[in-house]
N, C-alpha and C. Protein backbone atom coordinates (compact mmCIF):
# COMPACT_ATOMS: atom_id res chain seq x y z
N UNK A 1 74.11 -0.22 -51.46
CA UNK A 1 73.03 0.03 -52.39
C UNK A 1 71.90 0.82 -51.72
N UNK A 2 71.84 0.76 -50.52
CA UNK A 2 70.71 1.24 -49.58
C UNK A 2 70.88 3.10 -49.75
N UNK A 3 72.26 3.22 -49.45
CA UNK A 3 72.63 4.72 -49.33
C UNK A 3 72.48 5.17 -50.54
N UNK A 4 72.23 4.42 -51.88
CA UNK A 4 72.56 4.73 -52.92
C UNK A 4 70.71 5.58 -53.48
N UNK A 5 70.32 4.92 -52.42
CA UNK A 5 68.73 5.05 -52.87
C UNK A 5 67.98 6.12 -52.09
N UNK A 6 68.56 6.58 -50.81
CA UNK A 6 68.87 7.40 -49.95
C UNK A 6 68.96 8.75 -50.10
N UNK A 7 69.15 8.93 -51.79
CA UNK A 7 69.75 10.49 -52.16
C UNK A 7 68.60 11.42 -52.52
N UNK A 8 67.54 11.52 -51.87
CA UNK A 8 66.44 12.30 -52.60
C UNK A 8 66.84 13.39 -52.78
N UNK A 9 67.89 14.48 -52.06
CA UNK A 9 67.97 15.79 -52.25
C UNK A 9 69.31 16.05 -53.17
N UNK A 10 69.66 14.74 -53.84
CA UNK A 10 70.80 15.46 -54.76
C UNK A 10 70.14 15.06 -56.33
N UNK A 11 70.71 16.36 -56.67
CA UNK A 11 70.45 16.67 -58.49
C UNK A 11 71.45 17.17 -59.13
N UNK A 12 71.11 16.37 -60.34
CA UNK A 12 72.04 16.31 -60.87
C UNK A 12 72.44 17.85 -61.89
N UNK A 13 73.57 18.55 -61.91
CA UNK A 13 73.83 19.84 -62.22
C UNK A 13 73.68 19.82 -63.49
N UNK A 14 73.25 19.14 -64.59
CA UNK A 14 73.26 19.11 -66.31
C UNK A 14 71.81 19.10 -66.45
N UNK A 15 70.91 18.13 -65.37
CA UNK A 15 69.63 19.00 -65.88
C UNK A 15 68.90 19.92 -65.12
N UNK A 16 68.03 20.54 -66.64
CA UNK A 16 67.30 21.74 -66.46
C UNK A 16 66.42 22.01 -65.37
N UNK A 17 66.50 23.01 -64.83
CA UNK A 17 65.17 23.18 -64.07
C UNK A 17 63.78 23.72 -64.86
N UNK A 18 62.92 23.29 -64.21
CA UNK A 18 61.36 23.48 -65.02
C UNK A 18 60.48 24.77 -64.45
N UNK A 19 60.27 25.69 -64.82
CA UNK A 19 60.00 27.08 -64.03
C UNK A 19 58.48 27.29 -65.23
N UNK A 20 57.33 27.38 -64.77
CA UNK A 20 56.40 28.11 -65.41
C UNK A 20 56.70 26.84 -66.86
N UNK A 21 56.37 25.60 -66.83
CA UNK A 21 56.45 24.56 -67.97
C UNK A 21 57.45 24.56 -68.72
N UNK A 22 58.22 25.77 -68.72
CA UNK A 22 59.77 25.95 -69.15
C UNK A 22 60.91 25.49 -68.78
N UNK A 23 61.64 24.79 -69.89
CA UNK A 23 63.08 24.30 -69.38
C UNK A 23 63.91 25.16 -69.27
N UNK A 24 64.43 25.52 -67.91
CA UNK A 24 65.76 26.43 -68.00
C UNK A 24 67.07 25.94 -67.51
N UNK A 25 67.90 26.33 -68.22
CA UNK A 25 69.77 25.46 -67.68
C UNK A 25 69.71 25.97 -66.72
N UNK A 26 70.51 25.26 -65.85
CA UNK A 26 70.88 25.71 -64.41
C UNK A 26 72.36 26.92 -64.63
N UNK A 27 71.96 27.74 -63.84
CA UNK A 27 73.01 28.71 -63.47
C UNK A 27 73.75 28.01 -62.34
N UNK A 28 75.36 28.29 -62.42
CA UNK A 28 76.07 27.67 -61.75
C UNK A 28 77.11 29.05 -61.48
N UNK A 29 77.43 29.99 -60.25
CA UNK A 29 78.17 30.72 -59.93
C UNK A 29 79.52 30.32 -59.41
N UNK A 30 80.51 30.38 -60.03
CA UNK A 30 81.76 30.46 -59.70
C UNK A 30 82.43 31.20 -58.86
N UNK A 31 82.76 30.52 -57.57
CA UNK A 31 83.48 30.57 -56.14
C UNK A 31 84.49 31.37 -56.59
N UNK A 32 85.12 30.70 -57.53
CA UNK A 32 86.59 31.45 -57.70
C UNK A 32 87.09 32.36 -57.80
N UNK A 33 88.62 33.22 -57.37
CA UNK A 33 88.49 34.45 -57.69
C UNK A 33 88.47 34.85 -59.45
N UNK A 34 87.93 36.20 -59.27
CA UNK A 34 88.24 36.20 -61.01
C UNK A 34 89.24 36.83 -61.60
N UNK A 35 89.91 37.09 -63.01
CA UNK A 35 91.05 37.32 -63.33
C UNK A 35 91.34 38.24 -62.92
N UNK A 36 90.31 39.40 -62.51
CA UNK A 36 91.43 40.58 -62.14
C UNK A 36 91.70 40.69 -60.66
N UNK A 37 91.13 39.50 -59.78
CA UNK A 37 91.49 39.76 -58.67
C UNK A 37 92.48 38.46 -58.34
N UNK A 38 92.79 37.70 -59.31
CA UNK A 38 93.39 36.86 -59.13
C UNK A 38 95.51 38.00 -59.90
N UNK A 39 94.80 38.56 -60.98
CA UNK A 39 96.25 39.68 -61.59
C UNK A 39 96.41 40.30 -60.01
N UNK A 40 95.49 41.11 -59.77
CA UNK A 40 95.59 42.26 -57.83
C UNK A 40 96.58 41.41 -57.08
N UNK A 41 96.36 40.19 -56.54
CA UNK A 41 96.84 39.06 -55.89
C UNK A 41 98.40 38.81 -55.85
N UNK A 42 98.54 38.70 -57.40
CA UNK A 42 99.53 38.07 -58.27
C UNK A 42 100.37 39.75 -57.81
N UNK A 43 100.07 41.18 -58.42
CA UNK A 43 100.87 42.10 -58.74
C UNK A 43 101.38 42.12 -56.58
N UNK A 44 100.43 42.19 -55.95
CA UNK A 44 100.64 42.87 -54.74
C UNK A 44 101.55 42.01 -53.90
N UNK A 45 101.53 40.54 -54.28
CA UNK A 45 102.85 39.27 -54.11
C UNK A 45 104.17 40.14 -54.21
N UNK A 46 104.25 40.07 -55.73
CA UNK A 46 105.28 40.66 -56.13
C UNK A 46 105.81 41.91 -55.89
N UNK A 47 104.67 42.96 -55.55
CA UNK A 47 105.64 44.15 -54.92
C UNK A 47 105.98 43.64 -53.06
N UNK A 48 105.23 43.22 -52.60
CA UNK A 48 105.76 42.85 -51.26
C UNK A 48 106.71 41.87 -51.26
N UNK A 49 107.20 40.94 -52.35
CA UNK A 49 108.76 40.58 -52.57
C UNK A 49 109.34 41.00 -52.96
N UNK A 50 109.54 42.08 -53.45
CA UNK A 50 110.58 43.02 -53.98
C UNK A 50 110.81 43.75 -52.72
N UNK A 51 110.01 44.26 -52.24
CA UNK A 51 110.06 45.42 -51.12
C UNK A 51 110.97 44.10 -49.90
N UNK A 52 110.57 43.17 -49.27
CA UNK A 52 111.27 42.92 -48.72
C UNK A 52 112.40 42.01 -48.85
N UNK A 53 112.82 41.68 -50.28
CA UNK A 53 113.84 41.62 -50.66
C UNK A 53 115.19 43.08 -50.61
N UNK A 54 114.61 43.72 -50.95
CA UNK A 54 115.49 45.04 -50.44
C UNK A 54 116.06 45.18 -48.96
N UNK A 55 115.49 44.61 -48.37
CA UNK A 55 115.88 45.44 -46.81
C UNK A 55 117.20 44.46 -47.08
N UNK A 56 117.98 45.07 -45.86
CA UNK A 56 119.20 44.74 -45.71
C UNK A 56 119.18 43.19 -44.83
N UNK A 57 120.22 42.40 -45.34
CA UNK A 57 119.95 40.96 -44.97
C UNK A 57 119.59 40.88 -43.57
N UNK A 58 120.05 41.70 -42.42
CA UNK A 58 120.36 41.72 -41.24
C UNK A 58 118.63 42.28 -40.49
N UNK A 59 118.32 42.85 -41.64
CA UNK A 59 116.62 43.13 -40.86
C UNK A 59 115.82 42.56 -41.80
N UNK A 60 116.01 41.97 -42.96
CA UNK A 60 114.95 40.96 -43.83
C UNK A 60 115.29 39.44 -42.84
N UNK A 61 116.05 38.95 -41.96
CA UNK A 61 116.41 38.29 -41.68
C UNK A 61 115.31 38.00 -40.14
N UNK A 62 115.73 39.35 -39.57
CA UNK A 62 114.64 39.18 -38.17
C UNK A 62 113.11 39.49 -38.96
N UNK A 63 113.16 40.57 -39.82
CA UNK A 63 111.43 40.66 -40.23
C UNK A 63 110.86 39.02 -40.93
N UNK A 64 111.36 38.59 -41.65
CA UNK A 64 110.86 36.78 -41.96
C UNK A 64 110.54 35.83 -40.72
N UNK A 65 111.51 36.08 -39.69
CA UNK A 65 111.30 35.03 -39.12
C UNK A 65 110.15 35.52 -37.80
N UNK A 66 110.18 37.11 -37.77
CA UNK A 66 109.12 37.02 -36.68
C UNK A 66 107.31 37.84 -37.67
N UNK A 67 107.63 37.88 -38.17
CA UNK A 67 106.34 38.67 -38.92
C UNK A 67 106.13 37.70 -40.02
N UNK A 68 106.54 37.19 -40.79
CA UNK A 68 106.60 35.91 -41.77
C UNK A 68 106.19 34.53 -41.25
N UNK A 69 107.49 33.95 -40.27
CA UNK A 69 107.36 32.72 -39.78
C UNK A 69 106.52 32.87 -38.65
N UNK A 70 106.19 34.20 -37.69
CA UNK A 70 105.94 34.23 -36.39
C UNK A 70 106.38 33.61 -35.80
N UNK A 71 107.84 33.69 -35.57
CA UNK A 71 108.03 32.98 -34.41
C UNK A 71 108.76 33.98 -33.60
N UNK A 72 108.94 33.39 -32.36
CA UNK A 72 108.35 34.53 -30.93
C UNK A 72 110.36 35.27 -30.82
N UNK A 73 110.35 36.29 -30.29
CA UNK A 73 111.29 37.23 -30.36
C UNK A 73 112.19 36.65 -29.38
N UNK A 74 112.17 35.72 -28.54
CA UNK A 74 113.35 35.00 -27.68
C UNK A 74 113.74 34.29 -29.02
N UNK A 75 112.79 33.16 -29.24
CA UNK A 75 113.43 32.06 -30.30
C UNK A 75 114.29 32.78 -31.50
N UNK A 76 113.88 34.15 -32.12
CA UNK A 76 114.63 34.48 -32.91
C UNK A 76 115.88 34.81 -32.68
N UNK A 77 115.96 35.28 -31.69
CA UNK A 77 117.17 36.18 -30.78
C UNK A 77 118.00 34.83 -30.55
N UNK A 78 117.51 33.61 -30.56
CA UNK A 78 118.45 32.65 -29.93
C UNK A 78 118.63 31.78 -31.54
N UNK A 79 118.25 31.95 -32.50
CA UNK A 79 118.12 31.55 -33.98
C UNK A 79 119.25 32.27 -34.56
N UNK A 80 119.27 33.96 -34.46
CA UNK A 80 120.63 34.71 -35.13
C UNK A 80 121.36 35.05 -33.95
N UNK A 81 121.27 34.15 -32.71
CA UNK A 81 122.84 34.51 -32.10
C UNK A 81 122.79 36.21 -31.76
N UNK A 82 121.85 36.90 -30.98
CA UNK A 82 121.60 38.29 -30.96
C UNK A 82 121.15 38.37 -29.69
N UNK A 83 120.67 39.22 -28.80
CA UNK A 83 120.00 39.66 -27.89
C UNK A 83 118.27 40.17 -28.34
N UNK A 84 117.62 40.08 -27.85
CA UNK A 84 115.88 40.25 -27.71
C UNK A 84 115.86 41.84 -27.78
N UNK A 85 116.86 42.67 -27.45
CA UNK A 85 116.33 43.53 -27.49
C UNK A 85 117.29 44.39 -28.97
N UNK A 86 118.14 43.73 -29.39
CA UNK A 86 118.39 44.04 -30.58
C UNK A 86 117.48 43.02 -32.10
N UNK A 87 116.80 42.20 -31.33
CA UNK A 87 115.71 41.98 -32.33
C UNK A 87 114.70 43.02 -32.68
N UNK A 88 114.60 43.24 -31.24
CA UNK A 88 113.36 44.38 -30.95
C UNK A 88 113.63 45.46 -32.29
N UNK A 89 114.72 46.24 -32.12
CA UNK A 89 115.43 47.11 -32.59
C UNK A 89 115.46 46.50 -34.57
N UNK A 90 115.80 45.99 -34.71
CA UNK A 90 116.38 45.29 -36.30
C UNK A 90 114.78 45.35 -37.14
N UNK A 91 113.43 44.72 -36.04
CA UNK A 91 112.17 44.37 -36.84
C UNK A 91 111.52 46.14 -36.50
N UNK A 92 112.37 46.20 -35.86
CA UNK A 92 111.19 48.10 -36.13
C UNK A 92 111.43 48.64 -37.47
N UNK A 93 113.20 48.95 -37.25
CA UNK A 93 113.79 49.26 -38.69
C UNK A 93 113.32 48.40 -39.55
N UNK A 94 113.12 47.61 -39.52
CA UNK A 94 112.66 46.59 -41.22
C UNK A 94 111.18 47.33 -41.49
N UNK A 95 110.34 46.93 -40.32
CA UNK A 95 108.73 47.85 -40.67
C UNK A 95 109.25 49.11 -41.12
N UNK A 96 109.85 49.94 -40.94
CA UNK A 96 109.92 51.42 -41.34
C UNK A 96 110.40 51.92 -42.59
N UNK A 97 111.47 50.77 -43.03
CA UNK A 97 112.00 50.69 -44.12
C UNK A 97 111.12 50.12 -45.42
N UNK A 98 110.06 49.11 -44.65
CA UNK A 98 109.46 48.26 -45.59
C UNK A 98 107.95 49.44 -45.53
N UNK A 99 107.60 50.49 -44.63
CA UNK A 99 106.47 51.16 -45.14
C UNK A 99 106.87 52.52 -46.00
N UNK A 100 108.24 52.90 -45.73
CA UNK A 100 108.62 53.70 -46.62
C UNK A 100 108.94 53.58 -47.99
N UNK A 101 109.35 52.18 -48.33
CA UNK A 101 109.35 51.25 -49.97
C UNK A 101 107.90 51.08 -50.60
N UNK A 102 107.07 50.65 -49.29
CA UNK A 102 106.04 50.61 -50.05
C UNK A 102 104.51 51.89 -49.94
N UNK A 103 105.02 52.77 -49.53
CA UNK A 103 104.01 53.78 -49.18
C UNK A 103 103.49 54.62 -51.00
N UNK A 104 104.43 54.46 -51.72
CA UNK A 104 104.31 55.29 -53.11
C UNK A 104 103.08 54.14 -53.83
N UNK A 105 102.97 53.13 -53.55
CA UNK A 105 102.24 51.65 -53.73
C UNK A 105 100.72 51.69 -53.66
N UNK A 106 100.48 52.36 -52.34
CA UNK A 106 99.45 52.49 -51.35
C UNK A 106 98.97 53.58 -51.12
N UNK A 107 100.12 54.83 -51.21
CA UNK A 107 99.23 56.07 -50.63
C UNK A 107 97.99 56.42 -51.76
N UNK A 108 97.26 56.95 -50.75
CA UNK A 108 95.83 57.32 -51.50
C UNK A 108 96.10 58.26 -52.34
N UNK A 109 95.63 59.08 -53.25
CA UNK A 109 95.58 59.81 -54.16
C UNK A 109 95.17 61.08 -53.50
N UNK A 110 95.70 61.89 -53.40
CA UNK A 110 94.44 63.33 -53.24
C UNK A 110 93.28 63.44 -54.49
N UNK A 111 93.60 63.42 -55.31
CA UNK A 111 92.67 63.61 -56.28
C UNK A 111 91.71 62.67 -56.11
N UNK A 112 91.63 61.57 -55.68
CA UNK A 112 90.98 60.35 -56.13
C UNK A 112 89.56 60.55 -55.43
């Protein structure tokens, strides 16, 4: 009950504040994102799963587990049964493949 009495600096958000003898509602700004950056979010998900759904299983396979999962290029190499330096090799090709899918996405406009 002590803490309960304790609260001088909280108020309550339904009432008004008093400005110049005037009651005014409280403005309350919303954190959240808003719909169109929550649609941006939503569309740019979905082209970066499409795009790396495309690559071929064998380099969507090393690009997930070291750029996705991060996990470190021995552990992968010892995960698909491969050598480190044909990981090396598999996640370059996946980046190159995956900026050439998605470059029409992204490139800037000349005009713009």
């Amino acid at each position: 009950m002590r803490l309960r009495r304790r609260r001088p600096n909280v108020s309550s958000l339904d009432e008004p504040i008093e400005a110049d003898g005037e009651l005014m509602p409280r403005e309350i700004e919303d954190w959240g994102p808003t719909p169109e950056q929550r649609y941006r979010e939503t569309e740019l998900n979905s082209i970066l799963s499409n795009a790396i759904s495309s690559l071929d299983p064998i380099y969507r396979a090393v690009f997930v587990l070291r750029d996705v999962e991060q996990i470190s290029t021995e552990e992968t190499a010892e995960m698909l049964g491969i050598s480190i330096p044909a990981v090396k090799s598999r996640l370059l090709r996946a980046r190159l493949k995956l900026r050439s899918n998605l470059t029409p996405y992204f490139k800037r406009r000349a005009d713009a």
